[in-house]
C-alpha atoms as a PDB file:
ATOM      1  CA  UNK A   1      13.617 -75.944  25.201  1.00  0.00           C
ATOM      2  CA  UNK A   2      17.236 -75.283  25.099  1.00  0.00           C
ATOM      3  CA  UNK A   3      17.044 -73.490  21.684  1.00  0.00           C
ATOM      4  CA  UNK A   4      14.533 -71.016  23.770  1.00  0.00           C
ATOM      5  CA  UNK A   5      16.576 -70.574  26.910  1.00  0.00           C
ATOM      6  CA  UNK A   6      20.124 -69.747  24.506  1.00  0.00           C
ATOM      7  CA  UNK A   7      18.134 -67.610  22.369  1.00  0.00           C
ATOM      8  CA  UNK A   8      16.263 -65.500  25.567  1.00  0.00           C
ATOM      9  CA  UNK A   9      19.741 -65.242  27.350  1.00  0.00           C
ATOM     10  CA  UNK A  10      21.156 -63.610  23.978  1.00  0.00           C
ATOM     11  CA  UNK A  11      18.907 -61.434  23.506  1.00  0.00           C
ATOM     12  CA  UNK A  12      18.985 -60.698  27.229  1.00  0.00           C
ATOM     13  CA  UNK A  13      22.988 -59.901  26.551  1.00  0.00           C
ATOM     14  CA  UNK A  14      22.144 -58.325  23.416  1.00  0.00           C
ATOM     15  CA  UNK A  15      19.805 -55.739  25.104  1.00  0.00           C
ATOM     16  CA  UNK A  16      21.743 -55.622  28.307  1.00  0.00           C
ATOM     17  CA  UNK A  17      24.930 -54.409  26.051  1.00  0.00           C
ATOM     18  CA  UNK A  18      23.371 -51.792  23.777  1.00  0.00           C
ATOM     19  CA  UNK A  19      21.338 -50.323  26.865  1.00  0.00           C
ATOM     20  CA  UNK A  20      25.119 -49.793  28.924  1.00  0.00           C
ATOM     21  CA  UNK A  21      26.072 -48.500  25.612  1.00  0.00           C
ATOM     22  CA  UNK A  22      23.228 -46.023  25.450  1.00  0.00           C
ATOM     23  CA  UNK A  23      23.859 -45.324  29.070  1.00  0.00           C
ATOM     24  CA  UNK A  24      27.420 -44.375  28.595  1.00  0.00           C
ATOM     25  CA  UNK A  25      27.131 -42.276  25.909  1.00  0.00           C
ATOM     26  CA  UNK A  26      24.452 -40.261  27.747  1.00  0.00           C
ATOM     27  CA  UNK A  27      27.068 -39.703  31.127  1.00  0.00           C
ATOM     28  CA  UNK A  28      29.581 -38.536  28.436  1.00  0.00           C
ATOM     29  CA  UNK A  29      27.617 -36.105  27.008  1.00  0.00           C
ATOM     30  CA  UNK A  30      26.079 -35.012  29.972  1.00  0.00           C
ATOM     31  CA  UNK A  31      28.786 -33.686  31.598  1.00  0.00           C
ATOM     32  CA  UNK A  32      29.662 -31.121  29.006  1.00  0.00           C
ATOM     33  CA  UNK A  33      26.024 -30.229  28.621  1.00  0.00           C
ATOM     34  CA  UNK A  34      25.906 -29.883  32.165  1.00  0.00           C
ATOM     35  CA  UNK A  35      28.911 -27.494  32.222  1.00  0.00           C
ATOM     36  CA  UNK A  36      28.253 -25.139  29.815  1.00  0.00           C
ATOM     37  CA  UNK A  37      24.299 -24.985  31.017  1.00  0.00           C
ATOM     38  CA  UNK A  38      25.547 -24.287  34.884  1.00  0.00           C
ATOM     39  CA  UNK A  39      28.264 -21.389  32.981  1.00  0.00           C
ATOM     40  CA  UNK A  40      24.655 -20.631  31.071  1.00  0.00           C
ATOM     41  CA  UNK A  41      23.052 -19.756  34.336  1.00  0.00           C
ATOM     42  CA  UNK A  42      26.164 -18.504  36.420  1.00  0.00           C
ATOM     43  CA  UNK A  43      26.362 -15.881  34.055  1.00  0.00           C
ATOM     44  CA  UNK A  44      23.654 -13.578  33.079  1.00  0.00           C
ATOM     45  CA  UNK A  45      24.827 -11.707  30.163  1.00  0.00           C
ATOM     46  CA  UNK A  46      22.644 -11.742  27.043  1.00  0.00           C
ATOM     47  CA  UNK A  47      25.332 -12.923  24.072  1.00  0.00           C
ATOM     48  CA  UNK A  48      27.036 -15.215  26.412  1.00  0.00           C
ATOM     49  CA  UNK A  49      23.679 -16.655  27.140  1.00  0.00           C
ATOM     50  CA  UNK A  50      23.068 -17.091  23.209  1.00  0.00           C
ATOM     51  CA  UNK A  51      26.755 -18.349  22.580  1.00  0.00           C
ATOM     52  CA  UNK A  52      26.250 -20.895  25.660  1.00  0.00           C
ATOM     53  CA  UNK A  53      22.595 -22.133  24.203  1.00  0.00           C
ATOM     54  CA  UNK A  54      24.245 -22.531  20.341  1.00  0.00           C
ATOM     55  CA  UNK A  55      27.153 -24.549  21.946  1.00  0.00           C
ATOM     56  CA  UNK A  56      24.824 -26.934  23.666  1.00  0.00           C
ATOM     57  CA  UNK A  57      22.717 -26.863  20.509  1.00  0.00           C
ATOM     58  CA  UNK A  58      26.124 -27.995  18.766  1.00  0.00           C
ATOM     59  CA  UNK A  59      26.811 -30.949  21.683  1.00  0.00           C
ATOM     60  CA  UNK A  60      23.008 -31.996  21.266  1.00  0.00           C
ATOM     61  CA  UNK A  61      24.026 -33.008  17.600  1.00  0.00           C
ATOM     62  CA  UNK A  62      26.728 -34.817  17.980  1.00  0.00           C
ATOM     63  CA  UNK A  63      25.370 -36.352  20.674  1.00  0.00           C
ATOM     64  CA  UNK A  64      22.438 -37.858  18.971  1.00  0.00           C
ATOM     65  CA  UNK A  65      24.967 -38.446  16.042  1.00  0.00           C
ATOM     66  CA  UNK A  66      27.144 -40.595  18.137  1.00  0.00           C
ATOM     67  CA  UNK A  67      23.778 -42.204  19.586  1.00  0.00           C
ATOM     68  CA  UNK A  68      22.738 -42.765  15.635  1.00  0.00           C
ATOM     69  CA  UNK A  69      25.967 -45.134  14.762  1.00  0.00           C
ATOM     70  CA  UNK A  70      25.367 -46.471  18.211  1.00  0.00           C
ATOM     71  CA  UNK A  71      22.070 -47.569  16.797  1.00  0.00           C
ATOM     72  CA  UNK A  72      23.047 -48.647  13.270  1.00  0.00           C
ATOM     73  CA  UNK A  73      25.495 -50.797  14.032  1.00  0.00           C
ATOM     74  CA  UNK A  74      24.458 -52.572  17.360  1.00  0.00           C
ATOM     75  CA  UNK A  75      20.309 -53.322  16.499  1.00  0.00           C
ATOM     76  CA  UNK A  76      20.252 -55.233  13.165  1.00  0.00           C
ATOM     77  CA  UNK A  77      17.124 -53.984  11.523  1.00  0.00           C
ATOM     78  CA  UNK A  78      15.386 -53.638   8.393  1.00  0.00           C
ATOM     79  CA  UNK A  79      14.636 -49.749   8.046  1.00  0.00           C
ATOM     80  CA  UNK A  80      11.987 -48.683   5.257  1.00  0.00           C
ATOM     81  CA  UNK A  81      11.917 -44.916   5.580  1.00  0.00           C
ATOM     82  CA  UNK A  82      10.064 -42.883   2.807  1.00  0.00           C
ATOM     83  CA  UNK A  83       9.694 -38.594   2.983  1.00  0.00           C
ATOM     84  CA  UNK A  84      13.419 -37.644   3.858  1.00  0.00           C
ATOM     85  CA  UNK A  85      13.914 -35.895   0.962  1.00  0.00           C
ATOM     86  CA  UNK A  86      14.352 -32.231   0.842  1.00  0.00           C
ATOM     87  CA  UNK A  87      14.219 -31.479   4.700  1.00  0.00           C
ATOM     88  CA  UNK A  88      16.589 -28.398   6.001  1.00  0.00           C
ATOM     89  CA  UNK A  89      18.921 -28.810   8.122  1.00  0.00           C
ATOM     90  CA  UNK A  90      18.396 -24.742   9.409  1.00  0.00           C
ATOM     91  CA  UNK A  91      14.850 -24.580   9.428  1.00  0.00           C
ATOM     92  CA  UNK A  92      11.707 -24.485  12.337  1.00  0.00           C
ATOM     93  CA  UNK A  93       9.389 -28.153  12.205  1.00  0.00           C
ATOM     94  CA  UNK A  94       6.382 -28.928  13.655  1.00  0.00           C
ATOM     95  CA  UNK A  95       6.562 -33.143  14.077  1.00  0.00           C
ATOM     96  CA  UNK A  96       3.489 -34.922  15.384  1.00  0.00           C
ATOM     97  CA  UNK A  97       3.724 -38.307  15.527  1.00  0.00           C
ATOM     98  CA  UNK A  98       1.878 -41.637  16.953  1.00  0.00           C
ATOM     99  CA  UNK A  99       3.470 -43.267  19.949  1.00  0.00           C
ATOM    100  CA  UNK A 100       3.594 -46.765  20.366  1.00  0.00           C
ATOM    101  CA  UNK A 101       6.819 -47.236  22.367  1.00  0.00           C
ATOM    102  CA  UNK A 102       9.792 -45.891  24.473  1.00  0.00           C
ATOM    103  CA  UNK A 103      11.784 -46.671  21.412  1.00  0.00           C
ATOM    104  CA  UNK A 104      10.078 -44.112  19.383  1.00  0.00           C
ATOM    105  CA  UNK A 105      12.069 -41.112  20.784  1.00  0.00           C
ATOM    106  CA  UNK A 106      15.495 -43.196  19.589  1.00  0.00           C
ATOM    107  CA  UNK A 107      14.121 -43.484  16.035  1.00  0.00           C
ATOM    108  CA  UNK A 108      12.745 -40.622  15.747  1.00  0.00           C
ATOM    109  CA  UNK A 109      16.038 -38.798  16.874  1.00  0.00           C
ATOM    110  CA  UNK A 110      18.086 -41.165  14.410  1.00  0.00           C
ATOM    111  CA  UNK A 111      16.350 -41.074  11.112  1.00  0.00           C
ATOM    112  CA  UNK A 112      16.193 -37.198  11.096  1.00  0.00           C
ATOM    113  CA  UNK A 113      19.853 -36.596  12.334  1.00  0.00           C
ATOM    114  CA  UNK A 114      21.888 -34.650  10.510  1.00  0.00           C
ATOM    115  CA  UNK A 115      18.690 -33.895   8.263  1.00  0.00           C
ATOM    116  CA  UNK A 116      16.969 -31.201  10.737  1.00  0.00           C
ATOM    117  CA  UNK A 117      17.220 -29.000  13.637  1.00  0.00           C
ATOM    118  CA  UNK A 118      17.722 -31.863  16.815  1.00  0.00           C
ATOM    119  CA  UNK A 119      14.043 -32.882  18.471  1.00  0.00           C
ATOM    120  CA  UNK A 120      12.838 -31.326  21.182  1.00  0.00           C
ATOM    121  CA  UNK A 121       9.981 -33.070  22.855  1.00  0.00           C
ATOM    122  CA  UNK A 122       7.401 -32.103  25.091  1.00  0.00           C
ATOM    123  CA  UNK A 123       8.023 -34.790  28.063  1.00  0.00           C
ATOM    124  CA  UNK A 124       6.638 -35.485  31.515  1.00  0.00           C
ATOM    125  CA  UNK A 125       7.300 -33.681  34.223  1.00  0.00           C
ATOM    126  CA  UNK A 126       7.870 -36.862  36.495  1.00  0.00           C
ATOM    127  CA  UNK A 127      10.335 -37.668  34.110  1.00  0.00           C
ATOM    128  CA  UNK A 128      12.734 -35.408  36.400  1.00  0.00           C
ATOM    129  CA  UNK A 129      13.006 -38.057  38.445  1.00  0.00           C
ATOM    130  CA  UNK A 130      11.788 -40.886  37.744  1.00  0.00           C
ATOM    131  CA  UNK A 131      14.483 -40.455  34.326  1.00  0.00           C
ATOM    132  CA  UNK A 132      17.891 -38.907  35.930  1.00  0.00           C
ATOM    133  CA  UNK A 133      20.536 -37.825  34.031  1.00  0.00           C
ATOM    134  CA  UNK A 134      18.469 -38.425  30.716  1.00  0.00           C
ATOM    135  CA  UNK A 135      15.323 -36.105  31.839  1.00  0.00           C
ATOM    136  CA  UNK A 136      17.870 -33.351  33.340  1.00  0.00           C
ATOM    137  CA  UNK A 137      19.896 -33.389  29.762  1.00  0.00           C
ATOM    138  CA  UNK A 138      16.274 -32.088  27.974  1.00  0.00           C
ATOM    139  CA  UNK A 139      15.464 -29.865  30.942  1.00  0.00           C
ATOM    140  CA  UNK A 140      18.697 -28.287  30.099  1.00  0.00           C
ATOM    141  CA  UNK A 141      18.418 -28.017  26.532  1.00  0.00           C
ATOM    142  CA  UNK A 142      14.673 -26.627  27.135  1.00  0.00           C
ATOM    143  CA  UNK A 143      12.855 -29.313  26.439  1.00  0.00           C
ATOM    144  CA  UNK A 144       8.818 -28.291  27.602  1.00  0.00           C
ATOM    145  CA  UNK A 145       7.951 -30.646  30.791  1.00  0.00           C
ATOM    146  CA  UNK A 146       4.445 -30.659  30.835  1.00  0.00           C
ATOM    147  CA  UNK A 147       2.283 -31.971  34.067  1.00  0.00           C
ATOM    148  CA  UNK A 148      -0.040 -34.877  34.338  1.00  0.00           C
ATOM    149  CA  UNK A 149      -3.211 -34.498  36.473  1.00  0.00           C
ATOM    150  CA  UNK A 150      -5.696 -36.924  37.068  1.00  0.00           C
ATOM    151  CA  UNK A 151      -9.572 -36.161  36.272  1.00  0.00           C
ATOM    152  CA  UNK A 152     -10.034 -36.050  40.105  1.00  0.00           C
ATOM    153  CA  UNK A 153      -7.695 -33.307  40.491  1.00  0.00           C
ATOM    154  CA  UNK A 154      -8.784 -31.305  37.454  1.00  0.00           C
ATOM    155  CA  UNK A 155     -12.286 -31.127  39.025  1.00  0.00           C
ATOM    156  CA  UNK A 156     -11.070 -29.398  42.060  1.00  0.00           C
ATOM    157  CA  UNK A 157      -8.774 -27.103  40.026  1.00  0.00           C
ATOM    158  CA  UNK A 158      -9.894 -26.232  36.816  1.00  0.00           C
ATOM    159  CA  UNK A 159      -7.711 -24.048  36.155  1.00  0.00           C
ATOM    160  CA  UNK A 160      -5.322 -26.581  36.144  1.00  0.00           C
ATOM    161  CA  UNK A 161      -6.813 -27.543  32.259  1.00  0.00           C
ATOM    162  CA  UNK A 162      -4.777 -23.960  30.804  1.00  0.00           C
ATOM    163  CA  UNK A 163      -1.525 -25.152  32.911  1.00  0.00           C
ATOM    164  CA  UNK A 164       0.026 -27.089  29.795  1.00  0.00           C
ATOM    165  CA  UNK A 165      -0.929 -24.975  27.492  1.00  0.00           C
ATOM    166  CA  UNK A 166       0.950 -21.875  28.933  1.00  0.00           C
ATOM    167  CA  UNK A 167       3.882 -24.283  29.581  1.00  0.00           C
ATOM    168  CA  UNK A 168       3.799 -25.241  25.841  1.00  0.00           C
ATOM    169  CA  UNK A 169       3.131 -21.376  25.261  1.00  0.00           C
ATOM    170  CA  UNK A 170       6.440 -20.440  27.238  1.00  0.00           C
ATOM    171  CA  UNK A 171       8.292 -23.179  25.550  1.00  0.00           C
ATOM    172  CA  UNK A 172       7.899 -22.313  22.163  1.00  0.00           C
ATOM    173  CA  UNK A 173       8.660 -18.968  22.746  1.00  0.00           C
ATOM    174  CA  UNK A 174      12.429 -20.011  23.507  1.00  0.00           C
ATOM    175  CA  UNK A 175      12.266 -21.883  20.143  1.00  0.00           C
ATOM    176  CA  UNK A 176      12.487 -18.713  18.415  1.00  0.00           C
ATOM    177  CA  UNK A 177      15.798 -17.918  18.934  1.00  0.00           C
ATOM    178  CA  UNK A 178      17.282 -20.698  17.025  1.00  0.00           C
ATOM    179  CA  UNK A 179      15.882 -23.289  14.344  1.00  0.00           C
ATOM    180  CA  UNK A 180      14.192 -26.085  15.922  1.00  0.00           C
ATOM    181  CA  UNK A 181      11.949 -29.354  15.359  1.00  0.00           C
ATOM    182  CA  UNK A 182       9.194 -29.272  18.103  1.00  0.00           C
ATOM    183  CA  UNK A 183       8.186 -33.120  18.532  1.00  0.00           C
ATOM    184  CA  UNK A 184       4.707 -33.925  19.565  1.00  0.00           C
ATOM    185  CA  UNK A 185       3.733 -37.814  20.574  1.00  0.00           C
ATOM    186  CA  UNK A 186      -0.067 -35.877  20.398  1.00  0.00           C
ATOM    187  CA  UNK A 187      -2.026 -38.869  21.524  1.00  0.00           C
ATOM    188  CA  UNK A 188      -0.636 -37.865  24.960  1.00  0.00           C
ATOM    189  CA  UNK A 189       0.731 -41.449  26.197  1.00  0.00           C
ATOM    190  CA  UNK A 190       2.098 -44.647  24.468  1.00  0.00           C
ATOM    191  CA  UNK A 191      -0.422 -47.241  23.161  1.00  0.00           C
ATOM    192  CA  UNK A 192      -2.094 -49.900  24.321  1.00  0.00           C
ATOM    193  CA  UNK A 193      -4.982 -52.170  24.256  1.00  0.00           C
ATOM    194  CA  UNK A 194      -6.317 -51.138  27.593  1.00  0.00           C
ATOM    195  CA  UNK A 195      -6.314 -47.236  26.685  1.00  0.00           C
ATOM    196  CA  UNK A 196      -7.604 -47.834  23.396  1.00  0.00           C
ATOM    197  CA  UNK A 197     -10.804 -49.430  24.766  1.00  0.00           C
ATOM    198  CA  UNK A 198     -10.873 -47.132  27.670  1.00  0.00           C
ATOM    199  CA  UNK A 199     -10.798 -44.157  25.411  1.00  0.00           C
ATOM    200  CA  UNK A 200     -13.026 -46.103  22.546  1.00  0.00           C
ATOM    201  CA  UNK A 201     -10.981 -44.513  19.516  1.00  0.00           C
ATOM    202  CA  UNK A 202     -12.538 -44.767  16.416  1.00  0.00           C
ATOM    203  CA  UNK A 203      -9.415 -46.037  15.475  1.00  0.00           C
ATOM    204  CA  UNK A 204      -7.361 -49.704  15.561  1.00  0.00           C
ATOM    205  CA  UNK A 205      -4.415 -49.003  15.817  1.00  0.00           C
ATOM    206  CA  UNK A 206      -3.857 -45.132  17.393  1.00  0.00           C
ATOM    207  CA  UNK A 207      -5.190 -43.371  20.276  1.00  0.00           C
ATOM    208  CA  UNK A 208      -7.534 -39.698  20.128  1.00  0.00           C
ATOM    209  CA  UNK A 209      -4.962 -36.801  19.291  1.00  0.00           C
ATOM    210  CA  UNK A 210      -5.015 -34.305  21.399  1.00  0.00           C
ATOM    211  CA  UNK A 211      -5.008 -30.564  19.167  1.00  0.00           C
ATOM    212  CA  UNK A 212      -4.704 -28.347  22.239  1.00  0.00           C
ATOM    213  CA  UNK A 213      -0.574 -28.324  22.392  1.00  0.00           C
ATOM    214  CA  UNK A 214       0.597 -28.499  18.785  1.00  0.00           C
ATOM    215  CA  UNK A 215      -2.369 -25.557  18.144  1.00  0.00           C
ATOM    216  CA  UNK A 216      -0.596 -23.392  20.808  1.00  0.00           C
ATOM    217  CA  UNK A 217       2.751 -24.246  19.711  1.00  0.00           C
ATOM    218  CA  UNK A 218       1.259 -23.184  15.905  1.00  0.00           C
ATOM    219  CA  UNK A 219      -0.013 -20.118  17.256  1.00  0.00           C
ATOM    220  CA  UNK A 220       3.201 -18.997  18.880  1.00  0.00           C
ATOM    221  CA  UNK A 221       5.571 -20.191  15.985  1.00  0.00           C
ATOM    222  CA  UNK A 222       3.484 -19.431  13.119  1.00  0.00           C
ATOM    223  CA  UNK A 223       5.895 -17.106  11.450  1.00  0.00           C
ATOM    224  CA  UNK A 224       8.875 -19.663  11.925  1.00  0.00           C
ATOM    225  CA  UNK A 225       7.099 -22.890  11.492  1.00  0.00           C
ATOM    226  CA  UNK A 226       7.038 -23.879   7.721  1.00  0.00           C
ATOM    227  CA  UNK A 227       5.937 -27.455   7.911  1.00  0.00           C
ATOM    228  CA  UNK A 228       4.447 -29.957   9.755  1.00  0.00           C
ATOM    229  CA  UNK A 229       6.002 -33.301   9.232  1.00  0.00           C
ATOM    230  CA  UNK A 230       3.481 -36.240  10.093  1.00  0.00           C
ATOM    231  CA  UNK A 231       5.405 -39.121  10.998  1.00  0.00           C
ATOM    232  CA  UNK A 232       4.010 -42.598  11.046  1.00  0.00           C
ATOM    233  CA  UNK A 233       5.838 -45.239  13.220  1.00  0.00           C
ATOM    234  CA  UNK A 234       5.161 -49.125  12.315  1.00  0.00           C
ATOM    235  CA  UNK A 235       6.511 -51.640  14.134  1.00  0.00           C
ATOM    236  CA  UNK A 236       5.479 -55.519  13.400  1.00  0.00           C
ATOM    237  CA  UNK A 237       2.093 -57.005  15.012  1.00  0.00           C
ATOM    238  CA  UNK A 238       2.034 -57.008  18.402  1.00  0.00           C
ATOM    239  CA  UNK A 239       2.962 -55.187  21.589  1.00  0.00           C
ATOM    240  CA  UNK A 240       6.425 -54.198  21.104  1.00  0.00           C
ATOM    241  CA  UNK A 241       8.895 -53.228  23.777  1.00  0.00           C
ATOM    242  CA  UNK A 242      11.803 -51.244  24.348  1.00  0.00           C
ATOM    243  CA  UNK A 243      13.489 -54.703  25.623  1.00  0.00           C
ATOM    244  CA  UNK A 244      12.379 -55.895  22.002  1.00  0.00           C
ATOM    245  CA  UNK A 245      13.992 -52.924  20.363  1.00  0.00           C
ATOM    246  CA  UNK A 246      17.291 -53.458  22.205  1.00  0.00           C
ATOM    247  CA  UNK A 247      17.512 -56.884  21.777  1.00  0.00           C
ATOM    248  CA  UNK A 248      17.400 -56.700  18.365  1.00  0.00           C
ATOM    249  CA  UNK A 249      14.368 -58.856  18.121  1.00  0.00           C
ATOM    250  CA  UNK A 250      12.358 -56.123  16.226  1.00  0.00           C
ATOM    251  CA  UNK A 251      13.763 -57.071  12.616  1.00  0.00           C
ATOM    252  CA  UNK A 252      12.004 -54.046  10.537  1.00  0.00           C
ATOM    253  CA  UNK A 253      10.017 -51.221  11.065  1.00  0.00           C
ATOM    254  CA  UNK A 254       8.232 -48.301   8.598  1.00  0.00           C
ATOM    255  CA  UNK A 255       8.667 -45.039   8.949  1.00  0.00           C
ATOM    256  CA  UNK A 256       6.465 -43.027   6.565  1.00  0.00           C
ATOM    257  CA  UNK A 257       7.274 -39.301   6.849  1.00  0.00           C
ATOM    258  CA  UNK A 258       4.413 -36.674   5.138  1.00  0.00           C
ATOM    259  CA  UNK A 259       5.653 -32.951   5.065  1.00  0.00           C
ATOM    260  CA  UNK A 260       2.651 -30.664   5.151  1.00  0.00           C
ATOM    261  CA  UNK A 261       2.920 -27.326   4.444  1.00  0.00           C
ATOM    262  CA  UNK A 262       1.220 -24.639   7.129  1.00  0.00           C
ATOM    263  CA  UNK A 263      -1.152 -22.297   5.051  1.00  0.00           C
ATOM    264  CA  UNK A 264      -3.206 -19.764   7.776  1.00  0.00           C
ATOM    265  CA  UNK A 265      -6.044 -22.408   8.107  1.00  0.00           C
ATOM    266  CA  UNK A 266      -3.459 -23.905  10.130  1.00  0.00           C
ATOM    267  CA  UNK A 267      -2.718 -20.649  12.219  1.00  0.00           C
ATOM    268  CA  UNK A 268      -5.514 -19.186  14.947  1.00  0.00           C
ATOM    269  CA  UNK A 269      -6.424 -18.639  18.297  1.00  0.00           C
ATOM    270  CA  UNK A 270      -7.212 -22.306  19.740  1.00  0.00           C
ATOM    271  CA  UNK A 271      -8.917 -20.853  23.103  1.00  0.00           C
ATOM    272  CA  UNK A 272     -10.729 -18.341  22.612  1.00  0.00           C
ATOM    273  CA  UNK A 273     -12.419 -19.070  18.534  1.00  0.00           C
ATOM    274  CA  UNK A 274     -14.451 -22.155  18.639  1.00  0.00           C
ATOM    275  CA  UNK A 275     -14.897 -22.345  14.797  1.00  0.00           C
ATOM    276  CA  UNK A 276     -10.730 -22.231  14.969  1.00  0.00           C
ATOM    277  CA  UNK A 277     -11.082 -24.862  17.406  1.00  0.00           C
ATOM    278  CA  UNK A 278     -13.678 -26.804  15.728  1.00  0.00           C
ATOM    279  CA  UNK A 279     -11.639 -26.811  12.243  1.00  0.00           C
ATOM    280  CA  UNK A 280      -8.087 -27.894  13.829  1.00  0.00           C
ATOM    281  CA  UNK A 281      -9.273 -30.340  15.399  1.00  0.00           C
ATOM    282  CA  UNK A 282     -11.358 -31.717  12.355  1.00  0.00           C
ATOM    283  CA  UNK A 283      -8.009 -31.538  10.452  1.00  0.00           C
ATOM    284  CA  UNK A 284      -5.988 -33.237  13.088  1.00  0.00           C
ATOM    285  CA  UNK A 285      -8.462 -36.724  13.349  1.00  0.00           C
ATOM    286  CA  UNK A 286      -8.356 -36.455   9.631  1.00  0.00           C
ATOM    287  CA  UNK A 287      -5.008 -36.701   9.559  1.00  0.00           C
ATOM    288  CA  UNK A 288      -5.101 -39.498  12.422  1.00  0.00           C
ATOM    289  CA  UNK A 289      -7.890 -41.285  10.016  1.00  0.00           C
ATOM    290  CA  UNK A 290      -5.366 -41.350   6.904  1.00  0.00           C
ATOM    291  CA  UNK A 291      -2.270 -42.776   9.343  1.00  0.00           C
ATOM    292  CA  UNK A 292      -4.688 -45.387  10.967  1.00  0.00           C
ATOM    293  CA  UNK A 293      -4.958 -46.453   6.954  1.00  0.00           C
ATOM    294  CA  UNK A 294      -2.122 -46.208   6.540  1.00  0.00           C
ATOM    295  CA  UNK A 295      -0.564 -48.489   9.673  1.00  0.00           C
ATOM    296  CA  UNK A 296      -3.620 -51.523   8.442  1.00  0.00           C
ATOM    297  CA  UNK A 297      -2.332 -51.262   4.606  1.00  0.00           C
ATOM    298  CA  UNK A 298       1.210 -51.715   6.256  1.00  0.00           C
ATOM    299  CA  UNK A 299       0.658 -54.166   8.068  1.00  0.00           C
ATOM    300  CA  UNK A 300      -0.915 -56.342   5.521  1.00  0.00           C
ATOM    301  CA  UNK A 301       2.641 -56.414   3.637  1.00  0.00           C
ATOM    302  CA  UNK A 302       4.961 -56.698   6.542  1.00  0.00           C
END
């Protein structure tokens, strides 16, 4: 009994310190990002608009760079990454991933530092304040916020449905002034039991993908994006935590990274053909098939 108190207090310490950590190095970056984007806005001129958005490009980086070592040598963890090899550092990504946990967006952002453009993800737009500081950071380096309606809602305002999508549409349109990874958690929310069975996915261990964002975001980027890099996230059996994560209690995880290259049975109109339509989203729960495998062979060895 006393083993179990000790060892939930330290880990209690443990996550307590890394998240002040975390927190500290997000107020210190902040601030500059928060400068140079108010000077960004002050100041309407076209090149100092492009010379303000590389320079909070460049603070981006080394802020998830700082955030990297912050991770590596606070949360003692086995990492087994496979696919890192031959990514560009100045170069436009498509990465869809599955989504099992608020510390997804801190691996994800650590294992492909320094390897390609920084991620931007499309987030929730009750993030802006349910998330200060952190949420207002992406809305100024133009992260996408996208909205979340209930069904109720979408039956009184269908048109509603199209909202995201020309949010997304807007969104990647800014991504073609400089080289960027476009992150996509496409299953829409983080996993659990209770929206697996809700949803009854035909598979164990992922929700449905949904095509509709990463299609428009394909559509719109087609001539910049190159590759789509499928990234499968496995964390031990179990419901696993951010706490977990922090605490260091999480003592390996797989990351299995599969570059894809776009040919133009990628590239269409998602709206308005429904053969388009019909074959994205074919190719999308094939690839969600192949990463469920993938996750239960995974598992077996961990």
């Amino acid at each position: 009994m006393f083993k179990v108190v000790v060892n939930n207090l330290y880990r209690f310490l443990r996550a307590s310190l890394t998240a002040i950590l975390y927190l500290i190095s997000l107020i210190v970056w902040f601030i500059p990002l928060m400068s140079v984007g108010l000077l960004r806005f002050i100041f309407p001129f076209t090149k100092w608009r492009q010379w303000t958005k590389k320079l909070m490009e460049h603070l981006h980086r080394v802020w998830l760079r700082s955030n990297y070592f912050l991770l590596k040598y606070l949360i003692p963890m086995k990492w087994e990454v496979t696919g890192l090899d031959q990514l560009i550092l100045k170069e436009w990504y498509l990465l869809i991933s599955n989504h099992q946990s608020w510390a997804d967006i801190l691996i994800l952002q650590s294992i492909f530092s320094n390897k390609i453009p920084p991620l931007k993800f499309f987030l929730k737009r009750e993030l802006l304040w349910t998330l200060p500081i952190a949420s207002w950071a992406c809305w100024l380096l133009d992260f996408p916020f996208m909205h979340r309606y209930s069904k109720t809602k979408l039956a009184q305002y269908p048109e509603l449905k199209n909202k995201d999508i020309e949010t997304a549409k807007k969104a990647s349109a800014q991504f073609k002034k400089i080289p960027t990874t476009v992150a996509n958690f496409v299953e829409g929310t983080r996993f659990s039991k209770e929206k697996h069975d809700l949803q009854k996915s035909p598979y164990h261990y992922l929700l449905r993908p949904k095509a509709a964002g990463i299609a428009s975001s394909l559509a719109i980027l087609g001539d910049f994006f190159h590759k789509i890099l499928n990234v499968t996230i496995i964390y031990p059996p179990g419901k696993v935590s951010l706490f977990d994560f922090l605490s260091g209690s999480i003592k390996k995880i797989i990351i299995d990274v599969e570059t894809i290259t776009i040919t133009k049975e990628w590239r269409g109109d998602y709206k308005n053909d429904r053969y388009y339509r019909i074959s994205f989203q074919k190719k999308l729960n094939e690839l969600w098939r192949k990463k469920d495998q993938l996750i239960k062979l995974k598992l077996q060895n961990f």
